[in-house]
Protein backbone atom coordinates (compact mmCIF):
# COMPACT_ATOMS: atom_id res chain seq x y z
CA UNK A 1 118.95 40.56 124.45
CA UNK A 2 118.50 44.69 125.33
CA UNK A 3 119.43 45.72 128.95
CA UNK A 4 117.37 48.69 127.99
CA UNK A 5 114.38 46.94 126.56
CA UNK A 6 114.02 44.47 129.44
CA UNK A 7 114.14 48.22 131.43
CA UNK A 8 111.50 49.37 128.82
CA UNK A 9 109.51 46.43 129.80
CA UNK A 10 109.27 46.41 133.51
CA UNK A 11 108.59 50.59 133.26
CA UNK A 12 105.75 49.79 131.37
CA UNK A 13 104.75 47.30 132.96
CA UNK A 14 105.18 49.24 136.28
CA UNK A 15 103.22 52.13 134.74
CA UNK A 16 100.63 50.44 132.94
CA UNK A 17 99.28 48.15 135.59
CA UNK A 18 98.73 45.42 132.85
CA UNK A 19 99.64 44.43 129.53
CA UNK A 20 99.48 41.70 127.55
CA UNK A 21 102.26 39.90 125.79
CA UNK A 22 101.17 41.30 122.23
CA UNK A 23 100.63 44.67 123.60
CA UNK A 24 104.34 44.78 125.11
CA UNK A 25 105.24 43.66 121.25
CA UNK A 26 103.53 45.82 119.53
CA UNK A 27 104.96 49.11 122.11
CA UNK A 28 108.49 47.77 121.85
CA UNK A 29 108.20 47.00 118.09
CA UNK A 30 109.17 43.60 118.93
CA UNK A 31 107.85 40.28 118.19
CA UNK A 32 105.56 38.32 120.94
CA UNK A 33 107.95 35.57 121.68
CA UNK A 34 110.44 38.10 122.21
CA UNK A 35 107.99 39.82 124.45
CA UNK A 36 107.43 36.35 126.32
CA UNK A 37 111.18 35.92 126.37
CA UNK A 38 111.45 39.32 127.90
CA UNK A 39 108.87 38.58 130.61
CA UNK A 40 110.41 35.04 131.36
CA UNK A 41 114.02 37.00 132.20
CA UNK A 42 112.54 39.02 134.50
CA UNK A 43 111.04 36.31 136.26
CA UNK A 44 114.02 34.51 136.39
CA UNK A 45 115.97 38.28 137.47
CA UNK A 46 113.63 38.20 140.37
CA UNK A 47 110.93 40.69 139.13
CA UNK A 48 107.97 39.66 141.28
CA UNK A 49 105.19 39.91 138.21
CA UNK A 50 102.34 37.16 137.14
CA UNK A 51 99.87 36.64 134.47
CA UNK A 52 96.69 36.45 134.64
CA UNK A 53 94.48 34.35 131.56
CA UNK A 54 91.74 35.34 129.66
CA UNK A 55 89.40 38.16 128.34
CA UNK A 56 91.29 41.08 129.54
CA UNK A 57 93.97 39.50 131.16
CA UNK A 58 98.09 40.29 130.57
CA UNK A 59 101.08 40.51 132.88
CA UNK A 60 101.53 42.93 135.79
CA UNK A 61 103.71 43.40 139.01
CA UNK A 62 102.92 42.09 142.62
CA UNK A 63 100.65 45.33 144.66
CA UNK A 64 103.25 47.89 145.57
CA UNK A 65 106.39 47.05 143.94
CA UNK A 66 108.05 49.60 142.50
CA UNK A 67 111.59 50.03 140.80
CA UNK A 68 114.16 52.58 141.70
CA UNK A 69 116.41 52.66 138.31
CA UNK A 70 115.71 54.76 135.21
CA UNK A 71 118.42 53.97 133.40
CA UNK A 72 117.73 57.01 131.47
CA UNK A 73 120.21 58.36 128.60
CA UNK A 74 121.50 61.38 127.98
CA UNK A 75 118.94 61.78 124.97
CA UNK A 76 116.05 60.40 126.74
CA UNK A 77 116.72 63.21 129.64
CA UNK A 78 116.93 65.72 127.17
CA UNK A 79 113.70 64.72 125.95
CA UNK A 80 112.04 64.48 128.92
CA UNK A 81 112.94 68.43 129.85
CA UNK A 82 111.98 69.47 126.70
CA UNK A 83 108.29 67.73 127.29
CA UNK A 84 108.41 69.97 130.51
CA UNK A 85 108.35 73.42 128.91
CA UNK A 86 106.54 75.17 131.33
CA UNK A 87 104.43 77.17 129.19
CA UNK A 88 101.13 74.98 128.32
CA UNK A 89 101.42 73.60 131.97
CA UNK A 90 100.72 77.31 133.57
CA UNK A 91 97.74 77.58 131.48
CA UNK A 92 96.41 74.40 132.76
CA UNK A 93 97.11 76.04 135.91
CA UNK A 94 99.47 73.25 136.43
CA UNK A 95 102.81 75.67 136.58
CA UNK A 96 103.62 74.61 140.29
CA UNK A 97 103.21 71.02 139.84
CA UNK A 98 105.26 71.04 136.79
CA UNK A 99 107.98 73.10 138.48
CA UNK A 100 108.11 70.90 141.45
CA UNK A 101 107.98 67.50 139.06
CA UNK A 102 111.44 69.04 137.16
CA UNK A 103 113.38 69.86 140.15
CA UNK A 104 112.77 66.02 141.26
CA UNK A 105 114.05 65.03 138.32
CA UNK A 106 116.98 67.51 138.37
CA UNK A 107 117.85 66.29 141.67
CA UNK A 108 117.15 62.17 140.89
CA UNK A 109 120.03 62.52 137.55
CA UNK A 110 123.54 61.48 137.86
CA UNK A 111 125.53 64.71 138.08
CA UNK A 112 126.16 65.08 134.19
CA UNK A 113 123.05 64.11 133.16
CA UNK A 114 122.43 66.89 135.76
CA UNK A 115 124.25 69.57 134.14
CA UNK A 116 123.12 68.63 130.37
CA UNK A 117 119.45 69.24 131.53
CA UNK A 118 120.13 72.69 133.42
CA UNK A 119 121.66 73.79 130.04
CA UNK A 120 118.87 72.93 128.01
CA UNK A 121 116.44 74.67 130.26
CA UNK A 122 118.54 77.94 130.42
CA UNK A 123 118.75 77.81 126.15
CA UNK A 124 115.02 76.83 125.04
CA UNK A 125 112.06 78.42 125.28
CA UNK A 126 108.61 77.69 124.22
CA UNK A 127 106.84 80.59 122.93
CA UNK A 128 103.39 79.25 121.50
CA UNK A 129 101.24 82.04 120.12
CA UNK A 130 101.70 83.22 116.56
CA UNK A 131 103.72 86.85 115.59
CA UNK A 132 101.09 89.36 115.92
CA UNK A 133 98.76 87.38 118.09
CA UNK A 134 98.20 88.01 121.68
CA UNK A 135 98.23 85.11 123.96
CA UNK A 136 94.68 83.92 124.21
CA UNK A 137 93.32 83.65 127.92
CA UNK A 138 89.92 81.28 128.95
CA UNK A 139 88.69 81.38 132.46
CA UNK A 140 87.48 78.13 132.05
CA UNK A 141 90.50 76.04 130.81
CA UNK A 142 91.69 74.52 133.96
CA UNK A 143 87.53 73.60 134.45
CA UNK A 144 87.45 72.03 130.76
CA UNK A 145 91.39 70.14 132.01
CA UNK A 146 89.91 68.63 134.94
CA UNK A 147 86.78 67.96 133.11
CA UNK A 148 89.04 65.89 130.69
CA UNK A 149 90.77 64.25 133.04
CA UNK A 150 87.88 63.14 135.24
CA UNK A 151 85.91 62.35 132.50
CA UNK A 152 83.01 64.41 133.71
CA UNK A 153 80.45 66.03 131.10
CA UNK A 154 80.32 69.89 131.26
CA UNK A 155 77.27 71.95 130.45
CA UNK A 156 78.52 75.21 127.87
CA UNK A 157 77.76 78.32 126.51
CA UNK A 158 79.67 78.65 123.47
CA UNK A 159 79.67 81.25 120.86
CA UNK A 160 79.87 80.37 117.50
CA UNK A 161 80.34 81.94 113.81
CA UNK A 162 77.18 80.61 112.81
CA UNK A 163 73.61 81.49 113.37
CA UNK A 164 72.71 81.57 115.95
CA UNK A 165 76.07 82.31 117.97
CA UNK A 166 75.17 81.05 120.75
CA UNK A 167 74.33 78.04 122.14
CA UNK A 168 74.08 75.86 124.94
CA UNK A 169 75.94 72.56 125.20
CA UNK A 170 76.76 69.12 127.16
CA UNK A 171 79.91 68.38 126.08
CA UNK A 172 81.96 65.06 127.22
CA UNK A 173 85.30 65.81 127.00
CA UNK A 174 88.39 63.95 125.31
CA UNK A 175 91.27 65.88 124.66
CA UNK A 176 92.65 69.42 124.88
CA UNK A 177 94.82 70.61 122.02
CA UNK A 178 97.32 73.31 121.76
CA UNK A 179 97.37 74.86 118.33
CA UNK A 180 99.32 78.01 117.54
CA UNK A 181 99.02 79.45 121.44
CA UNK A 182 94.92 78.75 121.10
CA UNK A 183 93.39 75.97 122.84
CA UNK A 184 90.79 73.99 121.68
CA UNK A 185 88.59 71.06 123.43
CA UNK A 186 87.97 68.05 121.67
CA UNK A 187 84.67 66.21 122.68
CA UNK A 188 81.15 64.75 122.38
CA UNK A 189 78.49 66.69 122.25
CA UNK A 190 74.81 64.38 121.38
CA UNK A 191 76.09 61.94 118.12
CA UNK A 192 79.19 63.27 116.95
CA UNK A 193 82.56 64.62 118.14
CA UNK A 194 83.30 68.43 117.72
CA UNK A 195 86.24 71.02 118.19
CA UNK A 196 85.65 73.78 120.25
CA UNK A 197 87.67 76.96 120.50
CA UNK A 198 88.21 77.24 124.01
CA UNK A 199 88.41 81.15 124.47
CA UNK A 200 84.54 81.21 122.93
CA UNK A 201 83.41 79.28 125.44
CA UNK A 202 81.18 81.91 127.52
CA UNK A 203 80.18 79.77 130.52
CA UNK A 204 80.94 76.17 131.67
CA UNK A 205 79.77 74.17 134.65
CA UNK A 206 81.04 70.78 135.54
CA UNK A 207 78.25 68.56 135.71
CA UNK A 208 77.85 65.01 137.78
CA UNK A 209 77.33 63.12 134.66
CA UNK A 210 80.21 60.62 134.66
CA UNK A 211 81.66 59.41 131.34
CA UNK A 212 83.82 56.92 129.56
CA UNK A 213 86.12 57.67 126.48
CA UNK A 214 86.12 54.88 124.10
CA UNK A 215 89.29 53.22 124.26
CA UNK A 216 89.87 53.51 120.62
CA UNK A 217 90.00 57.09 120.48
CA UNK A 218 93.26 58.39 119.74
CA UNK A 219 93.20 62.35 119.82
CA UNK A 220 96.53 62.44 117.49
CA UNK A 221 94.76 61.34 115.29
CA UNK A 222 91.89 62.27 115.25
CA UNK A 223 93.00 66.21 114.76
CA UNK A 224 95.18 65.11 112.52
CA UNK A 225 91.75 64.23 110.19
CA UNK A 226 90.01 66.91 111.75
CA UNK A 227 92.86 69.47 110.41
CA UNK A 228 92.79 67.69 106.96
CA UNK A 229 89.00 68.12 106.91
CA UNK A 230 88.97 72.16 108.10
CA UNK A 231 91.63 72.72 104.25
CA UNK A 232 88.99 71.01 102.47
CA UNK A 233 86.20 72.40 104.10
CA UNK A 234 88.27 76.17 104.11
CA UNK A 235 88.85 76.41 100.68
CA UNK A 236 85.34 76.79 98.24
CA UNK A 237 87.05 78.52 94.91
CA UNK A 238 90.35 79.67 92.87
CA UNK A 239 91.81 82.54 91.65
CA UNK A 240 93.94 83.42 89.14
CA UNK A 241 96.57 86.09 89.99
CA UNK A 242 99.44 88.12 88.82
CA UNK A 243 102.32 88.53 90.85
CA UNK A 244 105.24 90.57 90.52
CA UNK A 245 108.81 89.49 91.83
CA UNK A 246 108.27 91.59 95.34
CA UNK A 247 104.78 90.71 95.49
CA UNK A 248 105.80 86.66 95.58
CA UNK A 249 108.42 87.56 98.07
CA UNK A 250 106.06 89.48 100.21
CA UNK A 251 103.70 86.72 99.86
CA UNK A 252 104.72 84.31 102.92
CA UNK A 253 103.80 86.99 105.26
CA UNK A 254 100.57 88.12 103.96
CA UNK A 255 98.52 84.83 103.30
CA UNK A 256 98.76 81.58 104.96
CA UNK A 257 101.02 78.73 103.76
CA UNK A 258 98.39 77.17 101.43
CA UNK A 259 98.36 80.09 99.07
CA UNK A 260 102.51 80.19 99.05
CA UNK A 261 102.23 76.83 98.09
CA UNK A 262 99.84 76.57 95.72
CA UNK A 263 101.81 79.86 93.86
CA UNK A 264 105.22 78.18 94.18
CA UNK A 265 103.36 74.63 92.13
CA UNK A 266 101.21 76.56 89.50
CA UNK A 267 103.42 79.82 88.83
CA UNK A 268 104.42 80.08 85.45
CA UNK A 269 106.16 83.63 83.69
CA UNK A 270 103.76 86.58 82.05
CA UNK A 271 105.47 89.65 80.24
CA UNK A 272 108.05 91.54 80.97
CA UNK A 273 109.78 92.40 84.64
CA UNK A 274 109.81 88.67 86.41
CA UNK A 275 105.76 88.93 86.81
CA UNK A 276 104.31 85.13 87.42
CA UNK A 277 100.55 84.14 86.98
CA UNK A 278 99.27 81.53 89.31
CA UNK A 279 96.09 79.87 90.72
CA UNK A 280 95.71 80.16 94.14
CA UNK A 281 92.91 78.58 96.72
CA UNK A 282 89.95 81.01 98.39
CA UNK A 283 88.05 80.88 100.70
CA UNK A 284 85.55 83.57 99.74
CA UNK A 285 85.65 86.65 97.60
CA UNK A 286 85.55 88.82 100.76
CA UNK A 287 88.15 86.63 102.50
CA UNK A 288 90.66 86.67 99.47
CA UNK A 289 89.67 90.46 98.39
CA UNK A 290 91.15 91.05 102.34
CA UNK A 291 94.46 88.89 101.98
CA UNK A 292 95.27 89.92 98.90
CA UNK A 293 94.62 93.69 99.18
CA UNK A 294 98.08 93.47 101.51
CA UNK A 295 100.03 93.42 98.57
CA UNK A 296 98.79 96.51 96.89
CA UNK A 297 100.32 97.31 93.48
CA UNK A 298 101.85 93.72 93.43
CA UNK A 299 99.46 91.95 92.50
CA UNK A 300 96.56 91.88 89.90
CA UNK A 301 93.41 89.57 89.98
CA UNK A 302 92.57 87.95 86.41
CA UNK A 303 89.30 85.67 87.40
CA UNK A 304 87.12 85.14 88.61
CA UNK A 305 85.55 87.95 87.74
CA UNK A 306 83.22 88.84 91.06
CA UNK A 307 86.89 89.08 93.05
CA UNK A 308 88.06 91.17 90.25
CA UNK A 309 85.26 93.34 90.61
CA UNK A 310 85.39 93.72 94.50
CA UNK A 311 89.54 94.69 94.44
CA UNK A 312 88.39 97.24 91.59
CA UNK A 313 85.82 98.40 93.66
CA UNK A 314 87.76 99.10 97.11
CA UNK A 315 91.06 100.67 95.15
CA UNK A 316 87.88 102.89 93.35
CA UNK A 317 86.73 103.26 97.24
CA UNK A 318 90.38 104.48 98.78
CA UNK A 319 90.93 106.41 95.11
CA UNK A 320 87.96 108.52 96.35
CA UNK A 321 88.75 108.86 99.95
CA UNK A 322 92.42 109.95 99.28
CA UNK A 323 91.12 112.33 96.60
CA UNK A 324 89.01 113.76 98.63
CA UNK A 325 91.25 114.71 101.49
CA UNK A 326 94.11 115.92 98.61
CA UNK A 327 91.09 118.50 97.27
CA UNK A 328 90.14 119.44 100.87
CA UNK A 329 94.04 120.28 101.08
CA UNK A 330 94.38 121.80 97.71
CA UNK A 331 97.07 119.93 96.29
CA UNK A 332 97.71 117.34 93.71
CA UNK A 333 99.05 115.16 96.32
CA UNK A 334 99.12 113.78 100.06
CA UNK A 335 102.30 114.93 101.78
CA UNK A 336 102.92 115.31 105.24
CA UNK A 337 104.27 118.17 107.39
């Protein structure tokens, strides 16, 4: 028997209200007659709890009790502190409360426990946003938090890529998510469940519709399928390229980590001078003429042709423009003073 999983047990028990023997199994990756056995000790310890049979029924504690202990480890404290990273809480305009929550917790650990936590907060920091991306800032992100916490619908105005960009919404709310310092809101809206960049949301208004969300949504996972849907959604066509050996090392911070990837698996040697030819994902022949325009003279575009064309026809483009201010300077050459 586990000291720490019959601890396990009553917390979740303590902090779940009710749970049935299989569910307490399935938490604890146990099996159910160890999860009976576990229930039966605490009875016997003195744990006032009961069961209740049936639809819907499980085991939970007498009204009011309440246990004292954590028996918490030195890794489950540092755990704990680093789910506190104050960062995503001030956005939710929940800074305060998260502050306030931490000190408790400082104060409630044994002295070393004590000390381990103060370190890790004075050596890690979260910084979400992206290099060369702002942090993004929505008016109505602690309305859309309390929407999804109340599980109240909200009436929208949300901008969109598509026409027409804007549109009006009821949205029933399920999750936020954090994703590269931009936030996006999960949630119904009429038959299906969208994703919703929160900073493009123009107006919101809580409304008094009340909702309920179902109980087997898991948001997890369900962004984890909504993410594998956007890459095959993202990418429409391929493109052969030429890369020389600067160009692929430049590559990693001049298109995202599909391309780098998809080089790295189809590269294979052309020539003379370390050049590779690959195939490579796109998006769109304006999207791709963009990204791969960053590399300049390392890199060549072999098909399809139409991409070929438009990188011919923007070098032709800058050709010109340089040329022009070279003539209006009357030299061979741009220089400057």
């Amino acid at each position: 028997m586990s000291a720490s999983r019959l601890l396990s047990v009553l917390l979740l028990l303590q902090s779940r209200g009710r749970v049935s023997a299989r569910g307490l199994a399935d938490e604890l990756g146990v099996s159910v007659r160890t999860a009976y056995r576990d229930l039966a000790r605490l009875q016997a310890a003195g744990v006032p709890l009961y069961a209740e049979q049936g639809r819907g029924g499980g085991y939970q504690l007498v009204d009011g009790y309440r246990t004292r202990l954590t028996g918490m480890s030195e890794g489950e404290a540092r755990a704990l502190f680093f789910a506190g990273l104050r960062g995503p809480a001030a956005d939710l305009g929940l800074a305060t409360e998260v502050t306030a929550a931490w000190l408790k917790l400082l104060a409630a650990l044994p002295t070393a426990l004590r000390d381990e936590a103060t370190q890790i907060a004075a050596v890690f920091h979260l910084d979400a946003p992206a290099w060369y991306r702002e942090h993004e800032q929505s008016p109505y992100l602690t309305l859309l938090a309390d929407a999804v916490l109340s599980q109240r619908a909200v009436d929208v105005r949300y901008r969109r890529w598509r026409a027409p960009q804007e549109v009006r919404r009821r949205l029933r709310p399920y999750g936020l998510v954090l994703k590269s310092g931009a936030w996006y809101l999960v949630a119904a809206a009429e038959t299906r469940i969208a994703t919703y960049r929160v900073t493009q949301v123009l107006e919101a208004v809580l409304s008094d519709e009340r909702f309920t969300r179902p109980q087997d949504f898991d948001l997890a996972t369900h962004w984890a399928s909504y993410l594998d849907a956007f890459q095959t959604r993202r990418y429409t066509g391929t493109a052969t390229i030429r890369l020389s050996p600067r160009g692929r090392r430049r590559l990693p911070d001049n298109v995202p980590s599909e391309v780098v990837r998809a080089v790295d698996s189809t590269a294979t040697a052309v020539g003379d001078g370390g050049w590779i030819e690959a195939v490579i994902p796109t998006e769109s022949t304006e999207h791709a003429r963009g990204e791969l325009l960053r590399l300049g003279v390392d890199v060549e575009v072999v098909a399809p042709p139409e991409l070929r064309r438009a990188m011919a026809d923007t070098v032709g483009m800058l050709a010109r423009a340089y040329g022009s201010v070279c003539a209006a300077r009357g030299t061979g050459s741009v220089s400057e003073e």
